[in-house]
Protein backbone atom coordinates (compact mmCIF):
# COMPACT_ATOMS: atom_id res chain seq x y z
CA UNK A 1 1.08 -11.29 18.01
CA UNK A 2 0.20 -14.57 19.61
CA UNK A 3 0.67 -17.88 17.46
CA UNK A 4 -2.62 -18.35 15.72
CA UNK A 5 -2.12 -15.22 14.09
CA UNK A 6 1.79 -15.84 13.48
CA UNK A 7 -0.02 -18.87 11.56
CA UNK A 8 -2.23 -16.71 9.43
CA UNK A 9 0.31 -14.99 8.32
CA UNK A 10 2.56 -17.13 7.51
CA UNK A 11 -0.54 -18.94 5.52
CA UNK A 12 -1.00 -15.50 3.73
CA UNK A 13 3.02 -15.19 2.74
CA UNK A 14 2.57 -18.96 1.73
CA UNK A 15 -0.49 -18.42 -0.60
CA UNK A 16 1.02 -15.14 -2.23
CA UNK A 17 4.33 -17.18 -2.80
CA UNK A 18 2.33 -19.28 -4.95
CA UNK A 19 0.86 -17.05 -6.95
CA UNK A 20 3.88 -15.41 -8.04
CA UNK A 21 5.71 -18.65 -8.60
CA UNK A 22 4.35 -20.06 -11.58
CA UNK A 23 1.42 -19.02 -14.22
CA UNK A 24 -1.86 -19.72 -13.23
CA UNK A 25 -3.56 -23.01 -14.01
CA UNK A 26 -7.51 -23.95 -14.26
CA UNK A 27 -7.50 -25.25 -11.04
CA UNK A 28 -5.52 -22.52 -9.49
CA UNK A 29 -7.96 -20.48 -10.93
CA UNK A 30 -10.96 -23.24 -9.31
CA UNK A 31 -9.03 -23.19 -5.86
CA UNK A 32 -9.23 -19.20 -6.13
CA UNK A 33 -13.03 -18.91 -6.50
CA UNK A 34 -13.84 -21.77 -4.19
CA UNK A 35 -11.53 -20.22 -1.49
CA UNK A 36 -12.91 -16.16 -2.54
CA UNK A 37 -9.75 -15.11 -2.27
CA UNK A 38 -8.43 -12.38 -0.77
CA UNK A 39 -11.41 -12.47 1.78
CA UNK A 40 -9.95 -15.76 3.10
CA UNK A 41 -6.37 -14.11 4.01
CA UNK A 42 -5.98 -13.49 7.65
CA UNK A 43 -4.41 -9.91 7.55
CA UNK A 44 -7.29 -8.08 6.19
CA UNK A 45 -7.39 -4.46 4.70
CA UNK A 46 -6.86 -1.74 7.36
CA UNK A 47 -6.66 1.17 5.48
CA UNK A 48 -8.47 2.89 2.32
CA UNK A 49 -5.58 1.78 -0.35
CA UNK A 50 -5.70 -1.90 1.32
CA UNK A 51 -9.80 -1.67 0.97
CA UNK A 52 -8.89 -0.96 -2.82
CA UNK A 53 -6.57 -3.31 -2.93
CA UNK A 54 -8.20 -6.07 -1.73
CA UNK A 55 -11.55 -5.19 -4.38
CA UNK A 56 -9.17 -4.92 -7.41
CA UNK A 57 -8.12 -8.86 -6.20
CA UNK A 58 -11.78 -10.23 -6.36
CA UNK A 59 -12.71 -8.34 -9.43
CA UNK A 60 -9.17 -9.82 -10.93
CA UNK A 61 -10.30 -13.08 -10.17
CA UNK A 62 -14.01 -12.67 -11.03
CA UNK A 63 -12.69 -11.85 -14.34
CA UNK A 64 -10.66 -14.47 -14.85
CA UNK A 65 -12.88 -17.32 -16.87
CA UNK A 66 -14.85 -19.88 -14.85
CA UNK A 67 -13.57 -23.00 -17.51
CA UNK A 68 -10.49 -21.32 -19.08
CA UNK A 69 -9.28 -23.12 -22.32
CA UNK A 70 -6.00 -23.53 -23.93
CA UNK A 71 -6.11 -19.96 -25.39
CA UNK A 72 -7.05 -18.58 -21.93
CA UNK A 73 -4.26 -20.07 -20.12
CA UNK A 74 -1.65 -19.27 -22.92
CA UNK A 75 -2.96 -15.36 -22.28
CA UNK A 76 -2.18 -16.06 -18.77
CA UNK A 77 0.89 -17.94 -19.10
CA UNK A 78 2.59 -14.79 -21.75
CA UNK A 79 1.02 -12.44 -19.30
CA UNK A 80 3.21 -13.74 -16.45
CA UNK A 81 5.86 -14.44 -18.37
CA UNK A 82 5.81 -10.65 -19.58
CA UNK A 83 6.32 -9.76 -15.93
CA UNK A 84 8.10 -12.55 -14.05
CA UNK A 85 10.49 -14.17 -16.72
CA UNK A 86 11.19 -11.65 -19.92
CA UNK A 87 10.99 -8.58 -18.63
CA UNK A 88 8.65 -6.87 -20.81
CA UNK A 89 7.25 -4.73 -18.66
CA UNK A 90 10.16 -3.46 -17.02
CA UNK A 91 8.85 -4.90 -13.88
CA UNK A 92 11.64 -7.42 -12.02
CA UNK A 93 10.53 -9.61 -9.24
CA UNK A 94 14.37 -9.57 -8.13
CA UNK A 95 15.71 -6.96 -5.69
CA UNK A 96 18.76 -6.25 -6.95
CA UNK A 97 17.52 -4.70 -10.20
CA UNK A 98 15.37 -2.02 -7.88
CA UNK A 99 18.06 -1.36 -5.36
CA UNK A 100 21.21 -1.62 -7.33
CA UNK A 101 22.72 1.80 -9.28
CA UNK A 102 22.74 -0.01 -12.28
CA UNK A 103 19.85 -1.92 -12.32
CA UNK A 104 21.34 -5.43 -12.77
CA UNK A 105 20.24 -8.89 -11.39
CA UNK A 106 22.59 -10.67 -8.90
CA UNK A 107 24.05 -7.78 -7.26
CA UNK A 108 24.60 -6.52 -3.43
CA UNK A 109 20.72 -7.26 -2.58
CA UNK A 110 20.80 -10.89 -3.87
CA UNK A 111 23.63 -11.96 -1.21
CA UNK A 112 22.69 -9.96 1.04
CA UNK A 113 19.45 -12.47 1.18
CA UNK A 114 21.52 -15.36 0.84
CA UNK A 115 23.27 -14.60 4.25
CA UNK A 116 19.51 -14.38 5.38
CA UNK A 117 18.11 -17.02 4.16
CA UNK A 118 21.09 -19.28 5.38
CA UNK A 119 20.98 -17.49 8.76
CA UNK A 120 17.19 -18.64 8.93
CA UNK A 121 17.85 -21.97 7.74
CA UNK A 122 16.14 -21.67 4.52
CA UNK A 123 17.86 -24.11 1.96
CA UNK A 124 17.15 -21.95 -1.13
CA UNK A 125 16.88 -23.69 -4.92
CA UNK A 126 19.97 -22.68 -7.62
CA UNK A 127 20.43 -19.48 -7.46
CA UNK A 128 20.79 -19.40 -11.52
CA UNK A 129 17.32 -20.77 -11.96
CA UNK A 130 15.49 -17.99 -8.90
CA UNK A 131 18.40 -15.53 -7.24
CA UNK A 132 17.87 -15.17 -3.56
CA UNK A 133 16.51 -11.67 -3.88
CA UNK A 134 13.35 -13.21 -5.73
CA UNK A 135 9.56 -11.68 -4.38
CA UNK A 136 9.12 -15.18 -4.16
CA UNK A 137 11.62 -16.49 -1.98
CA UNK A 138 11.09 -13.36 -0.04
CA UNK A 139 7.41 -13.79 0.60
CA UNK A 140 8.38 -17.76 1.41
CA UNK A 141 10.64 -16.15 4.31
CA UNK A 142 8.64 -14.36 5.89
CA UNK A 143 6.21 -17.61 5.83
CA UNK A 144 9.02 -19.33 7.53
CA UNK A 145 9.72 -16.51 9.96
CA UNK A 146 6.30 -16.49 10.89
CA UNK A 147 5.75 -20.30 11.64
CA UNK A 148 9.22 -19.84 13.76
CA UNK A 149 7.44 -17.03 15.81
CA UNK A 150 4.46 -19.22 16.43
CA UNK A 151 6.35 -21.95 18.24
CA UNK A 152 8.35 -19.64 20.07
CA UNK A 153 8.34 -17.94 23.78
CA UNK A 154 7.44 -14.79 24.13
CA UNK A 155 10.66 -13.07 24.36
CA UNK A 156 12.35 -14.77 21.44
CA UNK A 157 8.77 -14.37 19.48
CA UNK A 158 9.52 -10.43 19.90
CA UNK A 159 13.24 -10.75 18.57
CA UNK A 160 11.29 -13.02 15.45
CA UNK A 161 8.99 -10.37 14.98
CA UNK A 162 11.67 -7.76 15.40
CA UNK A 163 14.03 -9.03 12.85
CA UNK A 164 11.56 -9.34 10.42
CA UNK A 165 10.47 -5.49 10.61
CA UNK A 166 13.94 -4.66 10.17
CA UNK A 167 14.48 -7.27 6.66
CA UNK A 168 10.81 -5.78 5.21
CA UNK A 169 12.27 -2.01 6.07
CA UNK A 170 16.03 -2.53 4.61
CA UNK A 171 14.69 -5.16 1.61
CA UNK A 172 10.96 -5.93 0.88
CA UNK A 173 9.19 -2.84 1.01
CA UNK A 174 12.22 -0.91 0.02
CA UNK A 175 11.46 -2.11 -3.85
CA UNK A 176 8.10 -4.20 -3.90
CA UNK A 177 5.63 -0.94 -3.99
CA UNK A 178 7.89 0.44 -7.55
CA UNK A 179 7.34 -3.32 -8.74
CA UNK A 180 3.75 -3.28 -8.26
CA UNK A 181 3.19 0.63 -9.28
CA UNK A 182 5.45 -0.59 -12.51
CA UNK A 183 2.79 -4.16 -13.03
CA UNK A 184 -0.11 -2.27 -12.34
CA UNK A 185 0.86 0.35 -15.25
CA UNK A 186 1.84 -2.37 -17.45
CA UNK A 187 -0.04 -5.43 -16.97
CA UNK A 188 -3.41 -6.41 -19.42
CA UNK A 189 -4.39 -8.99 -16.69
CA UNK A 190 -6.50 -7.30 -14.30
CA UNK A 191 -5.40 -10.12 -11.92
CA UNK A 192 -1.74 -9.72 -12.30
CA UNK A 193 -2.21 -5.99 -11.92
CA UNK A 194 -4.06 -6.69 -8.81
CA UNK A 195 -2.26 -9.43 -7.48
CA UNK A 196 1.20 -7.14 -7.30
CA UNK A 197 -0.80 -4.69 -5.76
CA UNK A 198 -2.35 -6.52 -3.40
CA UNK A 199 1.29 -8.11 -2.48
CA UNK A 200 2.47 -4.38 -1.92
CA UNK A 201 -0.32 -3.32 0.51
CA UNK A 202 -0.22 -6.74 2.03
CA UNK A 203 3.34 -6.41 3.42
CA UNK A 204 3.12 -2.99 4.28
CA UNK A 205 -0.30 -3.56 6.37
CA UNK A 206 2.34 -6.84 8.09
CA UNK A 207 4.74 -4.06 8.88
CA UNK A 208 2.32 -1.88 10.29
CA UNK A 209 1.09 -4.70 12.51
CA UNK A 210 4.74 -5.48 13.68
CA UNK A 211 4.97 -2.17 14.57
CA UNK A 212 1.65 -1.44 16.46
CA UNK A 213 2.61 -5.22 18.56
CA UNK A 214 6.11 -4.40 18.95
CA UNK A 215 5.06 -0.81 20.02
CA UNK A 216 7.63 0.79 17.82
CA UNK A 217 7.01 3.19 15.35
CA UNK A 218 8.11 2.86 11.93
CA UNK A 219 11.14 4.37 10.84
CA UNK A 220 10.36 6.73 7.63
CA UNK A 221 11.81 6.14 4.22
CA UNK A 222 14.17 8.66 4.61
CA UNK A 223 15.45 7.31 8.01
CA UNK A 224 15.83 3.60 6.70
CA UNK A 225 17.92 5.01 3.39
CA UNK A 226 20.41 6.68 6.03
CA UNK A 227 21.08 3.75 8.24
CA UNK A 228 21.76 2.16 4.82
CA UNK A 229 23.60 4.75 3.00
CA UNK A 230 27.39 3.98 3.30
CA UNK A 231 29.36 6.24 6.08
CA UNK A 232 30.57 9.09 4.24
CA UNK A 233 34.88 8.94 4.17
CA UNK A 234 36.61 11.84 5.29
CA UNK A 235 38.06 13.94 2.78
CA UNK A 236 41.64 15.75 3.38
CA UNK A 237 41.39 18.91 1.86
CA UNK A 238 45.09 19.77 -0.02
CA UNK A 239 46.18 23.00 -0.16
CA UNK A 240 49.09 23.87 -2.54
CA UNK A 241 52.21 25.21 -1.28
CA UNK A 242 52.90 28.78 -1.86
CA UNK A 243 56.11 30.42 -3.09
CA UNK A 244 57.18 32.65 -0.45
CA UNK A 245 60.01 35.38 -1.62
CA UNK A 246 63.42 34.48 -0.01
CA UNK A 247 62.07 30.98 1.34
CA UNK A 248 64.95 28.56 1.50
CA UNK A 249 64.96 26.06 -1.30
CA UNK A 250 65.14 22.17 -0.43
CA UNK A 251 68.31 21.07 0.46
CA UNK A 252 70.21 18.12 -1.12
């Protein structure tokens, strides 16, 4: 990928970022329309589900009102609180509760990002307020990842791009398409629905791209759960010792 398009997508991360972070507002909803988003992201839909994808989005937004009021916006605002901040809907925008056995926040996932985030140089806000395992600080890292690959020589731009398959195949897309299945299910707002949709499509059609410019092809699902799965410890077999007729006894 050369660095106009490292720049488009880390404009596309950026943008997504934002709509996850916080509930909409009248003129996010303005900016939306005036920009006819999704059209305007740079990775565009190369496959049937991303076609879909990308046609739930508009309709999401065309349905969202043109001069939303107070009542509008507090729909909104419940609506991503249902899926971002209470829970509701069963529908975590943190790692850990996909990934770990329990299903708890702050577990194995969320430090394994800080160590990724710190080896990137991304300063990341308190992790009591937004754990480093949150979509958004996820989506902001591959933004930041991208912008580094644009700036970069050709060899180090592969290792960029490189490193970056391997953190969407071991963390992102390990959990995000169960998190947007689980919003789409849930969700009243078309938009919401859409957008986590949208998000889930949108980094896998990234990885694909990686893939195709790297020429390497993706590993399957089953092949990235191995190389994560712990190694297995051996396992000494005891046999119990059998009284033998006329054995000698231990000595004293």
């Amino acid at each position: 990928m050369n660095a106009e398009f490292a720049d488009v997508i880390a404009e596309d991360a950026g943008s997504l970022a934002a709509l996850h972070d916080r509930e909409l507002s009248a003129d996010m909803i303005a900016a939306l329309r005036e920009a006819e988003f999704p059209s305007c992201l740079g990775l565009m839909p190369a496959t049937a589900g991303a076609v879909a994808a990308w046609g739930a989005m508009a309709d999401g937004i065309a349905g969202l009102p043109a001069n939303p009021d107070a009542a509008d916006l507090d729909a909104l605002a419940s609506e991503y609180a249902a899926i971002y901040l209470t829970g509701a809907y069963g529908a975590s925008p943190h790692e850990s509760v996909w990934t770990d056995d329990d299903h708890l926040t702050c577990q194995a996932a969320m430090f394994e990002w800080r160590d990724i985030h710190a080896a990137a140089g991304l300063a990341t806000p308190d992790w009591r307020q937004r754990p480093e395992d949150h979509l958004v600080l996820q989506l902001l890292h591959v933004a930041l990842v991208a912008r580094r690959a644009a700036t970069a020589d050709f060899a180090d731009r592969t290792k960029v791009w490189r490193r970056l398959a391997t953190i969407l195949d071991e963390h992102t897309l390990r959990w995000l398409p169960d998190f947007a299945a689980r919003v789409a299910a849930r969700a009243e707002s078309p938009f919401y629905a859409a957008l986590a949709v949208l998000t889930a499509t949108w980094a896998d059609g990234l990885r694909d791209l990686i893939a195709m410019q790297l020429d390497e092809p993706r590993p399957s699902r089953e092949e990235i759960e191995a190389r994560l799965r712990p190694p297995a410890t051996a396992v000494i077999e005891e046999h119990p010792i059998a009284f033998m007729p006329g054995a000698q006894g231990p000595s004293w």
